[in-house]
C-alpha atoms as a PDB file:
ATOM      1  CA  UNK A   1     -78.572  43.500 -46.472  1.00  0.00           C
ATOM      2  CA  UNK A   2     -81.707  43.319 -44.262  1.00  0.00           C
ATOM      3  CA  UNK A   3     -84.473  45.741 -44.107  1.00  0.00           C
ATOM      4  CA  UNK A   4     -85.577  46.150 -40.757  1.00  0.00           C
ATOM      5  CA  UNK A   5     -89.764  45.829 -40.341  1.00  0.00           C
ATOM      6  CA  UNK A   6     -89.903  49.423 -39.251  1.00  0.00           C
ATOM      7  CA  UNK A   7     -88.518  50.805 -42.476  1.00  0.00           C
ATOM      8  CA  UNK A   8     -90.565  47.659 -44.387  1.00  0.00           C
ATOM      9  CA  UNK A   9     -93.371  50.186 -45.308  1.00  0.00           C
ATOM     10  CA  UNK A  10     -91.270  52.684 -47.005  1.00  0.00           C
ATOM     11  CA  UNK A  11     -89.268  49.572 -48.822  1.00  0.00           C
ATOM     12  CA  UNK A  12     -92.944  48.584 -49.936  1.00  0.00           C
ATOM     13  CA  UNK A  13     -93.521  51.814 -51.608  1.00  0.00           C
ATOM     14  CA  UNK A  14     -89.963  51.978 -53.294  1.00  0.00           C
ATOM     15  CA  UNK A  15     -90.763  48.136 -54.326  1.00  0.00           C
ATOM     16  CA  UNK A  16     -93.750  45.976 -54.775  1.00  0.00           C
ATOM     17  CA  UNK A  17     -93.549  42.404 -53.885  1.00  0.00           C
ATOM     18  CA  UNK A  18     -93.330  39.415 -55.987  1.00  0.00           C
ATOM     19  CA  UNK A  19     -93.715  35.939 -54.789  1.00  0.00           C
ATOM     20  CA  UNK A  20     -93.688  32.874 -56.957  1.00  0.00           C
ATOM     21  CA  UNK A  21     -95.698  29.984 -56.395  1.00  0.00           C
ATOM     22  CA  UNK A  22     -94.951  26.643 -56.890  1.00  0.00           C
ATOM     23  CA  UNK A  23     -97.735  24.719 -57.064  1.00  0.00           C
ATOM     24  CA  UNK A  24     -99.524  22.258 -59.488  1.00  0.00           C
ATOM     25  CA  UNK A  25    -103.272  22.176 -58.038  1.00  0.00           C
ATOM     26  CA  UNK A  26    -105.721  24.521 -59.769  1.00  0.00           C
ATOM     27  CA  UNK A  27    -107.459  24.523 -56.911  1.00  0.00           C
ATOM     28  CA  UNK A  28    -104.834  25.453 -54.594  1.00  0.00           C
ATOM     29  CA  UNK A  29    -103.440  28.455 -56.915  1.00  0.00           C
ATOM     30  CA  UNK A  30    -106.699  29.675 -57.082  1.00  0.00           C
ATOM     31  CA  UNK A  31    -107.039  30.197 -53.334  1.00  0.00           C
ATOM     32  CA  UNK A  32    -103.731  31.278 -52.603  1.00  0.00           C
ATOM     33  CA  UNK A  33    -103.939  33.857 -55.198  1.00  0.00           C
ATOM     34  CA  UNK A  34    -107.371  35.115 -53.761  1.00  0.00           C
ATOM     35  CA  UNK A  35    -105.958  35.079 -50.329  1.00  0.00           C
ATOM     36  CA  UNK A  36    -102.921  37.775 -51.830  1.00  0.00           C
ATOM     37  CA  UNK A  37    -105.783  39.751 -53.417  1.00  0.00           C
ATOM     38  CA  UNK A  38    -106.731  41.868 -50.324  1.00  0.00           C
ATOM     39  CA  UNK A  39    -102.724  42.778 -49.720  1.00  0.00           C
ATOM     40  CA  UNK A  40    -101.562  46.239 -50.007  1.00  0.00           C
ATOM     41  CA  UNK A  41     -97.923  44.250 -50.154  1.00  0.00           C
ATOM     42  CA  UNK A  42     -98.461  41.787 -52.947  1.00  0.00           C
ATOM     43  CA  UNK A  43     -98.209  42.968 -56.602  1.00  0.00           C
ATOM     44  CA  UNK A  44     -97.545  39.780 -58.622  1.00  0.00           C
ATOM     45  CA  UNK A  45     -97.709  36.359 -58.308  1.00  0.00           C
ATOM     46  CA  UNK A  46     -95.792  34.258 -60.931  1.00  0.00           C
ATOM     47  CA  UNK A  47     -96.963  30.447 -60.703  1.00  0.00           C
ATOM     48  CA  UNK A  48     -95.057  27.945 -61.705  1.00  0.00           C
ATOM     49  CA  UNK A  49     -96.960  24.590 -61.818  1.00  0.00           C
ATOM     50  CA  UNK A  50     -94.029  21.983 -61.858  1.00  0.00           C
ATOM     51  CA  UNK A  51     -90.301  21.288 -60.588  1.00  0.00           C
ATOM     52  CA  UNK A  52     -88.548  22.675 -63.548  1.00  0.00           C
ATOM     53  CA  UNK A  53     -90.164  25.408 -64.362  1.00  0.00           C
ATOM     54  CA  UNK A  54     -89.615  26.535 -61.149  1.00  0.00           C
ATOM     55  CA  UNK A  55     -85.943  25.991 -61.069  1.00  0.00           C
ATOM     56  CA  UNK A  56     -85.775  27.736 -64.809  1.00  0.00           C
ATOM     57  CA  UNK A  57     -87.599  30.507 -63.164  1.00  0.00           C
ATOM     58  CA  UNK A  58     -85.463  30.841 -60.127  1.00  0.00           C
ATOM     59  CA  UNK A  59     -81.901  30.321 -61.987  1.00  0.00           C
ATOM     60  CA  UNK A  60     -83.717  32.753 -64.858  1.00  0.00           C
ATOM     61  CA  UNK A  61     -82.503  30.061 -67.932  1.00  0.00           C
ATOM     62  CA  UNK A  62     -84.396  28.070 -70.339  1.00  0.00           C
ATOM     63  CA  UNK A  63     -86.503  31.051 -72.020  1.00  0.00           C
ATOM     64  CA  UNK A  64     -86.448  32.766 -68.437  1.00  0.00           C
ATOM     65  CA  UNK A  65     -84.016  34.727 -68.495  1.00  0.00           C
ATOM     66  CA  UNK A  66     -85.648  38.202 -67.765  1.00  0.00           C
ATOM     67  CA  UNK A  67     -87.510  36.885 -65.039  1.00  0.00           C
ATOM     68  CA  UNK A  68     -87.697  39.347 -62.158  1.00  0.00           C
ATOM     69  CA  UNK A  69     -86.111  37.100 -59.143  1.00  0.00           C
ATOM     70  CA  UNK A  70     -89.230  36.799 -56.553  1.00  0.00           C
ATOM     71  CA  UNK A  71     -88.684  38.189 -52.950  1.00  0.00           C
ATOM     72  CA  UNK A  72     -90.254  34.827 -51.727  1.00  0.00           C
ATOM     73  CA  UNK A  73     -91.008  31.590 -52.647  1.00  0.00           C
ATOM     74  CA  UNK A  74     -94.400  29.456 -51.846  1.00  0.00           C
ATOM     75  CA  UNK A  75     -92.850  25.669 -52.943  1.00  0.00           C
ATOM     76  CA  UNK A  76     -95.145  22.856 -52.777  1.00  0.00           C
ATOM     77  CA  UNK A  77     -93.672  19.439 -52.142  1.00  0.00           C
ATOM     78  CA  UNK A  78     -95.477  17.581 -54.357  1.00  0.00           C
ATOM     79  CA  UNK A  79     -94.797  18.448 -57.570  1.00  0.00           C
ATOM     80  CA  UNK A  80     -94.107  16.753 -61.001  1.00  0.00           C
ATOM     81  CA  UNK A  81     -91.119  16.602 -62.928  1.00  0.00           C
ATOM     82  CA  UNK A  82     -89.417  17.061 -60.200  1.00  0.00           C
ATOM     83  CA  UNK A  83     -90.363  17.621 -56.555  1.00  0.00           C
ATOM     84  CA  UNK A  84     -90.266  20.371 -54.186  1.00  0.00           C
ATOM     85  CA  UNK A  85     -87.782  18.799 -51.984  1.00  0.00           C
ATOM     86  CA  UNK A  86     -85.738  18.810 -55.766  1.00  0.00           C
ATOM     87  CA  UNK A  87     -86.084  22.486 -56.214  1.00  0.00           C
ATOM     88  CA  UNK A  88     -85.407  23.351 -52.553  1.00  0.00           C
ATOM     89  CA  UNK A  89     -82.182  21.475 -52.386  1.00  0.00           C
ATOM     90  CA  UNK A  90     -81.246  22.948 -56.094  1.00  0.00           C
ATOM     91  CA  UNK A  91     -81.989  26.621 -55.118  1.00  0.00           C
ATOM     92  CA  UNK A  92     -80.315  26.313 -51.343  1.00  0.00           C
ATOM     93  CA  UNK A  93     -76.914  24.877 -53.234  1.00  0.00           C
ATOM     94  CA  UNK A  94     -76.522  27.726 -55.337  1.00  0.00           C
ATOM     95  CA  UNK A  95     -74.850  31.084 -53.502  1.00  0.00           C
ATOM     96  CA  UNK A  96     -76.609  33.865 -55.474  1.00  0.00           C
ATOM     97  CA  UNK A  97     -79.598  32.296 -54.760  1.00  0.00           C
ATOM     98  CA  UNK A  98     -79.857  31.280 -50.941  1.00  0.00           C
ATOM     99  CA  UNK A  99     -80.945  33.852 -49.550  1.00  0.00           C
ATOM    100  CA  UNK A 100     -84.385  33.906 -51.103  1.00  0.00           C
ATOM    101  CA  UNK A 101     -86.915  33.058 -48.565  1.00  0.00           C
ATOM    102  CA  UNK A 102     -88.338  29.467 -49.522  1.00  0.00           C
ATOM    103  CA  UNK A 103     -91.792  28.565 -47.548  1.00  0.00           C
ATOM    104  CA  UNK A 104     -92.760  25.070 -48.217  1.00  0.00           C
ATOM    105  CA  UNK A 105     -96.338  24.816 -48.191  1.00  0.00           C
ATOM    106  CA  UNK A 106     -97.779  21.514 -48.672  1.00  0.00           C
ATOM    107  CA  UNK A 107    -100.626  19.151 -47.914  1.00  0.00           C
ATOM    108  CA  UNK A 108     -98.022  16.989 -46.408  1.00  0.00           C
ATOM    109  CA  UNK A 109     -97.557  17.305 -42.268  1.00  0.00           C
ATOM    110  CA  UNK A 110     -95.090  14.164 -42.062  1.00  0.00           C
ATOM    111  CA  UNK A 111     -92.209  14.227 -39.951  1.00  0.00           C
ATOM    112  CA  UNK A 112     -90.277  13.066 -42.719  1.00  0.00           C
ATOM    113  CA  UNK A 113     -90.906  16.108 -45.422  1.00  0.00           C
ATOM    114  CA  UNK A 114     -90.408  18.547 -42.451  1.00  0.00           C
ATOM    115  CA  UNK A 115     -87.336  17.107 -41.398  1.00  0.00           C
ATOM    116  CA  UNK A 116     -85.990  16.740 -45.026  1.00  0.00           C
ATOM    117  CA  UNK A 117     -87.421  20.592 -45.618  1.00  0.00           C
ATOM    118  CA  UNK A 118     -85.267  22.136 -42.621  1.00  0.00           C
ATOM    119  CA  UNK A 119     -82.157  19.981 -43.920  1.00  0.00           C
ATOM    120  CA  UNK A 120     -82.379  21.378 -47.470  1.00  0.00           C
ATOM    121  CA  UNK A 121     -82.122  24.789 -45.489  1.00  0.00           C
ATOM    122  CA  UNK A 122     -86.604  25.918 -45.919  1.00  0.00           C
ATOM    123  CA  UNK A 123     -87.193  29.130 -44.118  1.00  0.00           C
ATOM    124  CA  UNK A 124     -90.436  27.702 -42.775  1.00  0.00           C
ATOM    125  CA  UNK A 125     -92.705  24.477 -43.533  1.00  0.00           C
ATOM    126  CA  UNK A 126     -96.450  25.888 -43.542  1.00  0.00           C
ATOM    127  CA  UNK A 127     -99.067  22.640 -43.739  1.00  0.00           C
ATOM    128  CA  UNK A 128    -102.127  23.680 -45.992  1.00  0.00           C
ATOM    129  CA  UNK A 129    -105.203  23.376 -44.101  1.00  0.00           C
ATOM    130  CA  UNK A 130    -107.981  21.177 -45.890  1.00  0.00           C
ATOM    131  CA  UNK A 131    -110.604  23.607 -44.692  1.00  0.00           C
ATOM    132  CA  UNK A 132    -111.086  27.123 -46.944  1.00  0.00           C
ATOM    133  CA  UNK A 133    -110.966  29.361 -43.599  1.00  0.00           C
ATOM    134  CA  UNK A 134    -107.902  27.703 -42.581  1.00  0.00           C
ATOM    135  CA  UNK A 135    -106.129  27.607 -45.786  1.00  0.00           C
ATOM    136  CA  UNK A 136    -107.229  31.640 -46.498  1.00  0.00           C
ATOM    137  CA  UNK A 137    -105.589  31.974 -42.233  1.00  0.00           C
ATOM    138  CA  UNK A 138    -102.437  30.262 -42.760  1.00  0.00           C
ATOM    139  CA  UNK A 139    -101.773  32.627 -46.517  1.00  0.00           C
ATOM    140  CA  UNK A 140    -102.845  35.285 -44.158  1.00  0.00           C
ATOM    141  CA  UNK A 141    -100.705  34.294 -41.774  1.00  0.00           C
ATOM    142  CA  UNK A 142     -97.744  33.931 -44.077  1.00  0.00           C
ATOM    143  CA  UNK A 143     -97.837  37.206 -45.662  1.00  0.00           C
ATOM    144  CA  UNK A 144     -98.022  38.900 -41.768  1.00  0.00           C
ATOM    145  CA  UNK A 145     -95.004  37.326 -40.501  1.00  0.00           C
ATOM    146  CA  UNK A 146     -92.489  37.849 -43.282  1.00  0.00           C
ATOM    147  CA  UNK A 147     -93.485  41.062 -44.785  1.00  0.00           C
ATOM    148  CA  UNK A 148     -94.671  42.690 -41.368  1.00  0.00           C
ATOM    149  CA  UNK A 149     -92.623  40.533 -39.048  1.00  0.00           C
ATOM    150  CA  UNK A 150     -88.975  39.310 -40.474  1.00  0.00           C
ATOM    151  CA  UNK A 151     -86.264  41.443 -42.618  1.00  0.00           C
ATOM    152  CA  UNK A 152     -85.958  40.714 -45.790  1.00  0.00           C
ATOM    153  CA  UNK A 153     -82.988  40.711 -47.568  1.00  0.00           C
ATOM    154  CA  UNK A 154     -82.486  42.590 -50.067  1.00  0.00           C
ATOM    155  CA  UNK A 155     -81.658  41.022 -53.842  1.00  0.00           C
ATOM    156  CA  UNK A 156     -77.780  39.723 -54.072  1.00  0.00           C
ATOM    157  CA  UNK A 157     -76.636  39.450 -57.820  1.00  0.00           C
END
C-alpha cells in the first residue's frame, strides 16, 4: 500500500518517521543528523555504524529484535564488516523486506558502485558532496523528494 503525497501530511501526524543510517564516519553521522534536525518529518534516527549491525537491525535478530523497522534507509557503501553493497543485496533478497526504500549515499561516484547499486535493486544512489553546503543540500534534498515527493509504502509484515 502506497500513500499518496497529498495525504503524506496527515500520514506524518498519525506516524513519525524513522530512518536508519548506515554509516561508519563520525563525521558524516554528525552532519546528516544535523541536516534531519530542522525536519518537521524526521523523529528518529537509528545509526548503525557497520554491515552487520545493519542487517541485525533490518532483519530485527541478534539482540534486535524489537527494533521498530525504519521507513527508509541511508546505506553507505563503504562500510566494515561487511559492505553496503552486502547489506543492499541481503535486504533486496528477502520479501518482507524489499520494499523499504534503500538510498545509497556514499563518497563513491564510480560507475561501477552505481551500476552494482541499481542491480542490487537501490531506490536511488545519492553521492555525498565533500563540501558542508552541498552535503547539508543533497540531505535536504533527500528528505524533499521521498517524504514530499514519492509514496511510501506502507510497513508489510
Amino acid at each position: 500500500m502506497t500513500i499518496p503525497c497529498g495525504i503524506l501530511k496527515n500520514y506524518v501526524d498519525m506516524k513519525s518517521i524513522h530512518i536508519l543510517l548506515v554509516e561508519d564516519n563520525e563525521g558524516d553521522i554528525i552532519l546528516t543528523q544535523e541536516a534531519f534536525e530542522e525536519s518537521p518529518l524526521i523523529r528518529t534516527i537509528e545509526v548503525a555504524k557497520n554491515g552487520k549491525e545493519a542487517l541485525n537491525i533490518l532483519l530485527q535478530k541478534e539482540g534486535y529484535e524489537d527494533r521498530k523497522e525504519p521507513d527508509l534507509v541511508l546505506l553507505d557503501i563503504n562500510l566494515p564488516i561487511k559492505s553496503g553493497h552486502e547489506v543492499l543485496q541481503e535486504i533486496k533478497s528477502v520479501e518482507s523486506k524489499k520494499h523499504i526504500p534503500i538510498i545509497i549515499f556514499t563518497t563513491s561516484s564510480s560507475q561501477a558502485d552505481i551500476d552494482l547499486a541499481y542491480l542490487h535493486h537501490a531506490n536511488s544512489f545519492v553521492s555525498k558532496p565533500v563540501e558542508i553546503n552541498g552535503f547539508m543540500k543533497a540531505v535536504a534534498s533527500i528528505e524533499q523528494f521521498w517524504f514530499n515527493t514519492a509514496s511510501l509504502p506502507l510497513g508489510v509484515k
